[in-house]
C-alpha atoms as a PDB file:
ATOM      1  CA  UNK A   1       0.000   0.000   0.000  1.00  0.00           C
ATOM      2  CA  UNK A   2       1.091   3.548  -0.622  1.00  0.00           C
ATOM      3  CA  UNK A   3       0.285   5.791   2.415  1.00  0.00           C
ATOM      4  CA  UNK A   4       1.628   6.420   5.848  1.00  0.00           C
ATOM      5  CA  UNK A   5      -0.278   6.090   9.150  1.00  0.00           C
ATOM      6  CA  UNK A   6       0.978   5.842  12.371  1.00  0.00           C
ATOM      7  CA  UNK A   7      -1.141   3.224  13.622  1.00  0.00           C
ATOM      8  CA  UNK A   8       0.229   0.601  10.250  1.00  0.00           C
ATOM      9  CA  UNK A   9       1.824  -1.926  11.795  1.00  0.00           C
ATOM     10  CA  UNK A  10       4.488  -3.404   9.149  1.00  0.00           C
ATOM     11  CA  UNK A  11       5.639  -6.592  10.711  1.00  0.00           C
ATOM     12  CA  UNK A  12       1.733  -8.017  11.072  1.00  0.00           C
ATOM     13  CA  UNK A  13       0.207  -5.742   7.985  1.00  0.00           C
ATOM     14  CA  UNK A  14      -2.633  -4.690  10.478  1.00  0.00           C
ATOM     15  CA  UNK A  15      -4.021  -1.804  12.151  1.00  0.00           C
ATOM     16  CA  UNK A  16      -3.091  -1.384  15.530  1.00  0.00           C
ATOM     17  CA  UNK A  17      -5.006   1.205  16.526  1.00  0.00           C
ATOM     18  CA  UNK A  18      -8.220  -0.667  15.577  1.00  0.00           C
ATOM     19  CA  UNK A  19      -6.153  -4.597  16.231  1.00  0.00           C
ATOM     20  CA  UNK A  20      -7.251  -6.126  12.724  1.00  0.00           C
ATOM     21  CA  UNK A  21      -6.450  -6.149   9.052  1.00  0.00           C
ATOM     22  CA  UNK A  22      -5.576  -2.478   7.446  1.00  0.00           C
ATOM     23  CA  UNK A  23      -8.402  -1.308   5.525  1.00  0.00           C
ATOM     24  CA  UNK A  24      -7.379   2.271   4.798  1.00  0.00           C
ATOM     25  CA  UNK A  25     -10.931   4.185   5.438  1.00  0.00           C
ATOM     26  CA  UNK A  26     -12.769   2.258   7.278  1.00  0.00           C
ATOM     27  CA  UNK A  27     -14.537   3.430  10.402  1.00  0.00           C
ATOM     28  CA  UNK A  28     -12.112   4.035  13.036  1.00  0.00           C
ATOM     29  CA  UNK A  29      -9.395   4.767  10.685  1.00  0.00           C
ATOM     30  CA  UNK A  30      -6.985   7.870  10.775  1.00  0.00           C
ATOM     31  CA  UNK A  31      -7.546   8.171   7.243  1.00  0.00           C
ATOM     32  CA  UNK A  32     -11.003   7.923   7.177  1.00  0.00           C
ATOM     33  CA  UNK A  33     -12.340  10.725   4.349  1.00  0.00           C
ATOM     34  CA  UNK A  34      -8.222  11.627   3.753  1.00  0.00           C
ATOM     35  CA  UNK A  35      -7.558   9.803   1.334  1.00  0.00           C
ATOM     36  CA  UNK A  36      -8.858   8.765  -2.360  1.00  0.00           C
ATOM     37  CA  UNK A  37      -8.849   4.759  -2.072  1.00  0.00           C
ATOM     38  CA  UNK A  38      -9.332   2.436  -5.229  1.00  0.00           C
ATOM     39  CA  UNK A  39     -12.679   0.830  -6.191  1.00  0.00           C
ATOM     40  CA  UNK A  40     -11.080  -2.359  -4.776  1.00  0.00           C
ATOM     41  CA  UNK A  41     -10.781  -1.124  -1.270  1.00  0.00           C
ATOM     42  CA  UNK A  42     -14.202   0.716  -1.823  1.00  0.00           C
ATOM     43  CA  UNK A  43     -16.109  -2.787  -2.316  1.00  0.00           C
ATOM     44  CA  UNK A  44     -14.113  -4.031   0.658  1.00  0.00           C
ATOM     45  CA  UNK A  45     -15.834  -1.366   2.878  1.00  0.00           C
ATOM     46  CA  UNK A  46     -19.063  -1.946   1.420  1.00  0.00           C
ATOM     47  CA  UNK A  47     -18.832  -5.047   2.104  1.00  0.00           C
ATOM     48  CA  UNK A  48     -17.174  -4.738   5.487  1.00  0.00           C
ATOM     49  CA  UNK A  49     -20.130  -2.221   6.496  1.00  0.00           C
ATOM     50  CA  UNK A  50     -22.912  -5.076   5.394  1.00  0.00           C
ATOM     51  CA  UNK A  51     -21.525  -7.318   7.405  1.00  0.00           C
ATOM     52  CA  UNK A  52     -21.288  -5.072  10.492  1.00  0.00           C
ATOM     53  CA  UNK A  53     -25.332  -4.220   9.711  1.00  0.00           C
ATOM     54  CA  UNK A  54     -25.829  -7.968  10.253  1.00  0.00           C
ATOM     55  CA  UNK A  55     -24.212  -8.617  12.848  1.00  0.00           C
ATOM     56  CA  UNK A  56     -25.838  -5.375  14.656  1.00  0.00           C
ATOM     57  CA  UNK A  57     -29.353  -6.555  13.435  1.00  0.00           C
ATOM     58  CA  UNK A  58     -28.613  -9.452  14.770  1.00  0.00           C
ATOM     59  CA  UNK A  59     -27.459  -8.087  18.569  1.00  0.00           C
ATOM     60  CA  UNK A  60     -30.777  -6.183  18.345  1.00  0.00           C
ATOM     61  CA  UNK A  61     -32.728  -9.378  18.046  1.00  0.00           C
ATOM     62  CA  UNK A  62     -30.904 -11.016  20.821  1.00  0.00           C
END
């Protein structure tokens, strides 16, 4: 990847402010609304955020 953030962590590739994989924008992240990211990393949030709306659906239920 080609951007600089404090919180990268090089040896494990993750984020370790947020302690998982680097997804430069996500929620949580420094970068967050920075940075232009490629429509790659765009479908990875997208999909990233549906799967967080699941799993909060499914708290709600609970």
């Amino acid at each position: 990847m080609t951007f600089s953030c404090p919180h990268y962590d090089y040896n494990a590739e993750g984020c370790r402010k947020l302690k998982v994989e680097c997804i430069p924008g996500r929620v949580g992240c420094v970068l967050r609304g920075k940075i232009k990211v490629s429509e790659d990393i765009e479908k990875r949030l997208r999909e990233l955020e549906k799967t967080n709306t699941r799993r909060k659906k499914r708290q709600e239920v609970l």
